[in-house]
N, C-alpha and C. Protein backbone atom coordinates (compact mmCIF):
# COMPACT_ATOMS: atom_id res chain seq x y z
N UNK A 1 8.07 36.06 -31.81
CA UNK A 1 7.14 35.26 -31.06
C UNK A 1 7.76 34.81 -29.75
N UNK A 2 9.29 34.44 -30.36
CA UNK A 2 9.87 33.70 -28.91
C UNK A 2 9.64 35.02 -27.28
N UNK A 3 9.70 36.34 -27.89
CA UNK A 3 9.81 37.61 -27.03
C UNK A 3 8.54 37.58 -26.20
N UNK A 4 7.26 37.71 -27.17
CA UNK A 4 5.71 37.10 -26.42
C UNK A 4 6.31 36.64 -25.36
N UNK A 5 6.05 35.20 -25.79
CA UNK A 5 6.18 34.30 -24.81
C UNK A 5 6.87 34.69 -23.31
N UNK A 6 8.22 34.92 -23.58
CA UNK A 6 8.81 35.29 -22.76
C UNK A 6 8.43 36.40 -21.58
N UNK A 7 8.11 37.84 -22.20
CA UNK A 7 7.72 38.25 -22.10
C UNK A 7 6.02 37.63 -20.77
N UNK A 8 5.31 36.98 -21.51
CA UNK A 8 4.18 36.63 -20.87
C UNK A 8 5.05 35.93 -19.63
N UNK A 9 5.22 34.78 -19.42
CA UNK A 9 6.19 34.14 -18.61
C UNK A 9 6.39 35.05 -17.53
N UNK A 10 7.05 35.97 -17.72
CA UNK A 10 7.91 36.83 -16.63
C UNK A 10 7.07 37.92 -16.37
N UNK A 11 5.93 38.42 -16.89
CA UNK A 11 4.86 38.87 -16.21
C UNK A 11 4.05 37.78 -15.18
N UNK A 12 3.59 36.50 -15.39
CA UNK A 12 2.92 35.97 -14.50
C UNK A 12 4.28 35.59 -13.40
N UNK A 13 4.98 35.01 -13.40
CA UNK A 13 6.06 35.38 -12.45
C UNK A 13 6.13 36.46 -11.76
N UNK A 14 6.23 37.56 -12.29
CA UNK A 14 6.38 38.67 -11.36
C UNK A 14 5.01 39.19 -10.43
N UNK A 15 4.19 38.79 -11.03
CA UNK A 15 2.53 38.64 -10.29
C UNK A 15 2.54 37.76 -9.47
N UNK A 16 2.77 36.32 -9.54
CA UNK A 16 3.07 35.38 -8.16
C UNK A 16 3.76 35.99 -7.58
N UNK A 17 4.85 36.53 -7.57
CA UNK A 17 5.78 36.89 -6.79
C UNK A 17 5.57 37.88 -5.49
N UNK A 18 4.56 38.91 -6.39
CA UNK A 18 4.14 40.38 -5.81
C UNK A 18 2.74 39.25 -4.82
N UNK A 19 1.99 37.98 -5.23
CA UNK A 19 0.80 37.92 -4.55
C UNK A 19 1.43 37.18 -2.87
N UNK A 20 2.53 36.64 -3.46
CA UNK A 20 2.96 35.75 -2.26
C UNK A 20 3.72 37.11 -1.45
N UNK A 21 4.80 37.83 -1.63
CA UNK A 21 5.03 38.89 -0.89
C UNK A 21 3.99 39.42 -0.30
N UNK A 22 2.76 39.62 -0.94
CA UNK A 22 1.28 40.80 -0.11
C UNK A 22 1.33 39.81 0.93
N UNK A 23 1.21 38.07 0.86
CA UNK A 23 0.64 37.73 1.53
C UNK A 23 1.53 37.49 2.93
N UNK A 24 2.93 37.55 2.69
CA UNK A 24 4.21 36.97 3.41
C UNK A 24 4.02 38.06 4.75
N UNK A 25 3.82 39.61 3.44
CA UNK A 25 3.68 40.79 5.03
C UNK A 25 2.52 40.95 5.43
N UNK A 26 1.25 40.67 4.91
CA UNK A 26 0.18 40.29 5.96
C UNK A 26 0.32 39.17 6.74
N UNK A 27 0.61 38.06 6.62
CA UNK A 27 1.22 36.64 7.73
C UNK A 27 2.40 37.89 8.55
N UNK A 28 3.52 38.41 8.31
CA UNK A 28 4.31 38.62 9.17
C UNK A 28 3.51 39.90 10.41
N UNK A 29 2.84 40.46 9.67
CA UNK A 29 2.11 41.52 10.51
C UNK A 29 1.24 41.33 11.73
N UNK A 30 0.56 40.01 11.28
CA UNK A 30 -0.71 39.54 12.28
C UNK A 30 0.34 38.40 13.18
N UNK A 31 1.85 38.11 12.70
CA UNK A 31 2.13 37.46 13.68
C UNK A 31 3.49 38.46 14.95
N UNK A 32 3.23 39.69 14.12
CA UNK A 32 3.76 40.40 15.21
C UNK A 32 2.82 41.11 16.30
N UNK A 33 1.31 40.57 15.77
CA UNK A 33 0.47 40.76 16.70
C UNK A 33 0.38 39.64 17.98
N UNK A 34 0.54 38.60 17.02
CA UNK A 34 0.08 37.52 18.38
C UNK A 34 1.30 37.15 19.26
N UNK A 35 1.09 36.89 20.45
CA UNK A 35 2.09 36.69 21.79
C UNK A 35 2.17 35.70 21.34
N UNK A 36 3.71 36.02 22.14
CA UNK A 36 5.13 34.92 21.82
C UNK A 36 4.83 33.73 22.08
N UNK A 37 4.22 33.52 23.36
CA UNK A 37 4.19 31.85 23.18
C UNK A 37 2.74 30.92 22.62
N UNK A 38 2.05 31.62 21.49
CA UNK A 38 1.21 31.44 20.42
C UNK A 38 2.18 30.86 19.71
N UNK A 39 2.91 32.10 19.42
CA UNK A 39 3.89 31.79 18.54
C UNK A 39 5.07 30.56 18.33
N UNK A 40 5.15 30.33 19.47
CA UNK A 40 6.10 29.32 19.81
C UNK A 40 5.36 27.79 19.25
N UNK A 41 4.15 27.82 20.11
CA UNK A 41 3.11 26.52 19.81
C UNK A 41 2.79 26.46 18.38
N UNK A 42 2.52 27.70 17.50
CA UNK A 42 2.85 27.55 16.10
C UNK A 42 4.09 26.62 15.80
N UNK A 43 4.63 27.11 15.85
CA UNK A 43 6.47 26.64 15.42
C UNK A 43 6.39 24.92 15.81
N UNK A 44 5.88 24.74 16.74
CA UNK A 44 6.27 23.64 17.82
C UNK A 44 5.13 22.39 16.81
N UNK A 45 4.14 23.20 16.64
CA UNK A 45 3.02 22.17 15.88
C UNK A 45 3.47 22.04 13.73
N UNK A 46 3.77 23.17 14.09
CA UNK A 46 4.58 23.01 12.22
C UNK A 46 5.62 22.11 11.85
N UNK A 47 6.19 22.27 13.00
CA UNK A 47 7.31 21.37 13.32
C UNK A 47 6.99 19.85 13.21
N UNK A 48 6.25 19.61 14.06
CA UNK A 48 5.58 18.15 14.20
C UNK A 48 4.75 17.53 13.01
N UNK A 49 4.23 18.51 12.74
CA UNK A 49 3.56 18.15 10.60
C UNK A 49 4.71 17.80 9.86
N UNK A 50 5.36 18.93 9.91
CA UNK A 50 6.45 18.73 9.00
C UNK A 50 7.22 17.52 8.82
N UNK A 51 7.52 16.84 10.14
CA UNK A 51 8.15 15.85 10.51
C UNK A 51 7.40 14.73 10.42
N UNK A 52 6.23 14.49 10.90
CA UNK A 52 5.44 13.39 10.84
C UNK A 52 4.40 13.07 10.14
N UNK A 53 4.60 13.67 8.57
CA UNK A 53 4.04 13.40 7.76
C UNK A 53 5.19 12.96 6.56
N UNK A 54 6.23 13.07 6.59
CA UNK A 54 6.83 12.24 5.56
C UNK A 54 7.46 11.17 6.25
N UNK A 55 7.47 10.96 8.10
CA UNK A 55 7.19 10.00 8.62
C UNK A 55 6.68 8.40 8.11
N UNK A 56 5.47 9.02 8.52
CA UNK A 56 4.32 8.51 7.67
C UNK A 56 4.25 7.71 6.28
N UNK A 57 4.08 8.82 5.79
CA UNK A 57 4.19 8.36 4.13
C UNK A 57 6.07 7.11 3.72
N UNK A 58 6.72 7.74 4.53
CA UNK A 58 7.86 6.15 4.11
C UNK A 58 7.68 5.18 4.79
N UNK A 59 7.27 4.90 6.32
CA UNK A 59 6.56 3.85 6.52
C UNK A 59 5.49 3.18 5.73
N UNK A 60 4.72 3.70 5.53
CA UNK A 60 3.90 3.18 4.09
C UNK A 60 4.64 2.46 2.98
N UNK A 61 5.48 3.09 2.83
CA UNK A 61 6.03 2.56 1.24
C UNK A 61 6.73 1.40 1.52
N UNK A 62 7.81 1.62 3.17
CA UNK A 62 8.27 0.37 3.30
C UNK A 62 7.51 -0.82 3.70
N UNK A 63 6.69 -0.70 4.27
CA UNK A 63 5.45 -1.65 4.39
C UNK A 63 5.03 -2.09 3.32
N UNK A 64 4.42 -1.29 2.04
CA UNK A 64 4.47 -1.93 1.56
C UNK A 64 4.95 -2.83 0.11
N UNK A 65 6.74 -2.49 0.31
CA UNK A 65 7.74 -2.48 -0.41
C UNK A 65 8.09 -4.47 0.61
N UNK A 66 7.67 -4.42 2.04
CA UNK A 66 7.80 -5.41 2.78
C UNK A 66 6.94 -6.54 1.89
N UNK A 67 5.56 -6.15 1.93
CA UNK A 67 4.38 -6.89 1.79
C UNK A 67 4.99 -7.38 0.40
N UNK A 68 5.28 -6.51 -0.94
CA UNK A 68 5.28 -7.01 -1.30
C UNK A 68 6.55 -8.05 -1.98
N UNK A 69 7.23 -7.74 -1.62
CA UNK A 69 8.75 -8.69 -1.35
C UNK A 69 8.24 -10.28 -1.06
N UNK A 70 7.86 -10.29 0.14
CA UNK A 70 7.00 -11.11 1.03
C UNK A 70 5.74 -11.89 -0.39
N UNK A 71 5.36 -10.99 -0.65
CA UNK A 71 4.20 -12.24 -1.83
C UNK A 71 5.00 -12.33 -2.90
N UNK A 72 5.82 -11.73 -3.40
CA UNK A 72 7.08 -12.47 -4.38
C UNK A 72 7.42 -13.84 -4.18
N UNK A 73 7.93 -13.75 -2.49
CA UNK A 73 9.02 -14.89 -2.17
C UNK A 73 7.68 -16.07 -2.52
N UNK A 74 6.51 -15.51 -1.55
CA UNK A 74 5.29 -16.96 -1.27
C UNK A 74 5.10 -17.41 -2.52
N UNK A 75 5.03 -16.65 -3.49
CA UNK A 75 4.25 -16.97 -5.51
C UNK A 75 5.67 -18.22 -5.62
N UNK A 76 7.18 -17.34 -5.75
CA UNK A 76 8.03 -18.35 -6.23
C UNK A 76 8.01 -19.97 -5.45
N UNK A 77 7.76 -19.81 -3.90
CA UNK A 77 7.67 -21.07 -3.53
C UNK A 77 6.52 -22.14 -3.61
N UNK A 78 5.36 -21.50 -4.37
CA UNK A 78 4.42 -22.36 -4.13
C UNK A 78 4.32 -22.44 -5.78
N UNK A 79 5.15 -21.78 -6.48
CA UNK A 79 5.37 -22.14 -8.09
C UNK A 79 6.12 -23.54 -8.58
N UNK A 80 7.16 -23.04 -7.16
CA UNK A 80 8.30 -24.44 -7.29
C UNK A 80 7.70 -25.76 -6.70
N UNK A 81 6.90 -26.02 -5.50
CA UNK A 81 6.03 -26.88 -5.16
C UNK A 81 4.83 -27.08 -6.49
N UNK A 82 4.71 -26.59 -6.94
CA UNK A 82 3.31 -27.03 -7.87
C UNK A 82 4.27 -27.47 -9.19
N UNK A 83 5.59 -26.97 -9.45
CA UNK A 83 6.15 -27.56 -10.60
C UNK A 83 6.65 -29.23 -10.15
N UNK A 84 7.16 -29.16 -8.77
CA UNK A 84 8.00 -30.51 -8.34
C UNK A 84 6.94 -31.63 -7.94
N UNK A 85 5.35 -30.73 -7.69
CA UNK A 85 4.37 -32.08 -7.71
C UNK A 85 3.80 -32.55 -9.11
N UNK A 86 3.93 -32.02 -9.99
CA UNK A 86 3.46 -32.44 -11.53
C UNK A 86 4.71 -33.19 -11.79
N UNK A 87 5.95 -32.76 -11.60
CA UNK A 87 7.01 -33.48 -12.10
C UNK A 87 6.67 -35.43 -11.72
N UNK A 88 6.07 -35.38 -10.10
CA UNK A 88 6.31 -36.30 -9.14
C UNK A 88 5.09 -37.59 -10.13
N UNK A 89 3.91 -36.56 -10.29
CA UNK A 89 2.95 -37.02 -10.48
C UNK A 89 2.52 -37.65 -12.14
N UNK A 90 3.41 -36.98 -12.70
CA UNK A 90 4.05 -37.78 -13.89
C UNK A 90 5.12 -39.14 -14.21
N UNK A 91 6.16 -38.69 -12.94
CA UNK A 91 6.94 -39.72 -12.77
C UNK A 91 6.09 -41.46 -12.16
N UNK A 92 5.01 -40.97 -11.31
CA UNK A 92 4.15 -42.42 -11.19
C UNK A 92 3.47 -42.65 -12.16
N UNK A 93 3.69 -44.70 -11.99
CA UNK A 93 2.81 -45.20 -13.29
C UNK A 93 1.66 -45.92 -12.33
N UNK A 94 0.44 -45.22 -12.89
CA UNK A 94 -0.35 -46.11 -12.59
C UNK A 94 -0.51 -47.54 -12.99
N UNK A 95 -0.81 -48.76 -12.12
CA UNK A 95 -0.95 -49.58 -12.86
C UNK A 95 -2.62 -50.14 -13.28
N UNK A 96 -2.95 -51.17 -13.59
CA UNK A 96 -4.60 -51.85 -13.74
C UNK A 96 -4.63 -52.72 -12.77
N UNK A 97 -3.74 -53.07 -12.04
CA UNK A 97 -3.90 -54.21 -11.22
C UNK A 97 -4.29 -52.95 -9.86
N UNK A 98 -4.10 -52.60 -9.46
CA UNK A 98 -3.79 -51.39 -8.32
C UNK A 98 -5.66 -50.78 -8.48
N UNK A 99 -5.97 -50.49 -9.48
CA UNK A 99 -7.32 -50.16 -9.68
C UNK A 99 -8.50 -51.23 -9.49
N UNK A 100 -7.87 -52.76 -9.85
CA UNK A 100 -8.21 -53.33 -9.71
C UNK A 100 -8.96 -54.12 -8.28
N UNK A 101 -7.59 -53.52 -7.44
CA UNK A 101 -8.10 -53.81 -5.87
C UNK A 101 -8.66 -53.23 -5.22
N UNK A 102 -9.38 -52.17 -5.88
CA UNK A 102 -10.18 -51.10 -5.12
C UNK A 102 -11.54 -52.01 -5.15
N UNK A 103 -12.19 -51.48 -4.25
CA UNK A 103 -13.29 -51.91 -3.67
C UNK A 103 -14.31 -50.99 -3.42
N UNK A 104 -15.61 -51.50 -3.78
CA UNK A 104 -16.39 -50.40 -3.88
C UNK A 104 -17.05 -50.14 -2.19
N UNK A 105 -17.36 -49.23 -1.89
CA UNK A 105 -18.25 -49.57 -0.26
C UNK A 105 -19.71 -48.73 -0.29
N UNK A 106 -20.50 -49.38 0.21
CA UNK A 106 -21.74 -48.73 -0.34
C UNK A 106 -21.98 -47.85 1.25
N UNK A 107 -22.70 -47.25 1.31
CA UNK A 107 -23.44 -45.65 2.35
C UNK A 107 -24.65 -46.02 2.04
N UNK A 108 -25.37 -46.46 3.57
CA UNK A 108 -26.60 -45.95 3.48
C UNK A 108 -27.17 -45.09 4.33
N UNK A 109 -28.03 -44.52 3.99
CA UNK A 109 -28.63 -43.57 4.82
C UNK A 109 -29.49 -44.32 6.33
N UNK A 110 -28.89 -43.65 7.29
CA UNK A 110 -29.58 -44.22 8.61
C UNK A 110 -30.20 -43.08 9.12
N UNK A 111 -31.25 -43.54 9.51
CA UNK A 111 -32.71 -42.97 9.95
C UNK A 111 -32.69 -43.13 11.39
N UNK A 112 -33.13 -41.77 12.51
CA UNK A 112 -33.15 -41.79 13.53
C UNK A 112 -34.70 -41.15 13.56
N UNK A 113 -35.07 -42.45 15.29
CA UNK A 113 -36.73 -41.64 15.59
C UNK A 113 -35.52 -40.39 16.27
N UNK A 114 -37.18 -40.10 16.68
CA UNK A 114 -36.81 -38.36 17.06
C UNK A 114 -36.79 -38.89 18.68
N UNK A 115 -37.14 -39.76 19.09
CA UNK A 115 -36.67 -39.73 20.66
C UNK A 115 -35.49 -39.86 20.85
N UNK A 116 -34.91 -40.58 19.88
CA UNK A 116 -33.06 -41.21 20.52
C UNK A 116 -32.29 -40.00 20.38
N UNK A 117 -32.46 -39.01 19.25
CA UNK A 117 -31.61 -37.96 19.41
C UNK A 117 -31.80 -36.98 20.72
């Protein structure tokens, strides 16, 4: 069985192999057709893909490898502020006398004619 296999394997291998060669000397054929400085601007623009697309893509990652560093730090500091104001806000005692001096203030609604506005 292991032979199958194998066997199968290294037939489709050797079929990629033979489809990418057909295709390597048809690409090399039609580019010994086209003038040289086609050819060049090929090269010159492959070049520039090549390069400025994994460009690209690691700026991305460090961006947002930045970003998120950056909302790490903000979560831990506003974790530590929300722990040190419960701490604070436990540590005060309210008292009854303090409630006591509050004062109520009443709101009323004031009414304007329509000329004064």
């Amino acid at each position: 069985m292991k032979d199958s296999t194998k066997q199968y394997f290294y037939s489709v291998v050797r079929q990629a192999w033979q489809e990418f060669r057909a295709i390597g000397e048809k690409l090399g054929k039609k580019l010994m057709r086209t003038p040289l400085p086609r050819v060049l601007m090929l090269c010159i623009g492959l070049a520039l893909v090549i390069t400025l697309i994994p460009l690209a893509i690691s700026l991305f990652v460090i961006f947002m490898l930045v970003k998120l560093f950056l909302l790490m730090v903000m979560m831990g500091g506003r974790a530590q502020r929300n722990q040190n104001a419960e701490q604070s806000f436990k540590q005060q005692q309210w008292s009854h006398k303090e409630a006591e001096d509050a004062q109520y203030v009443r709101v009323e609604q004031i009414t304007y004619r329509r000329d004064e506005r």
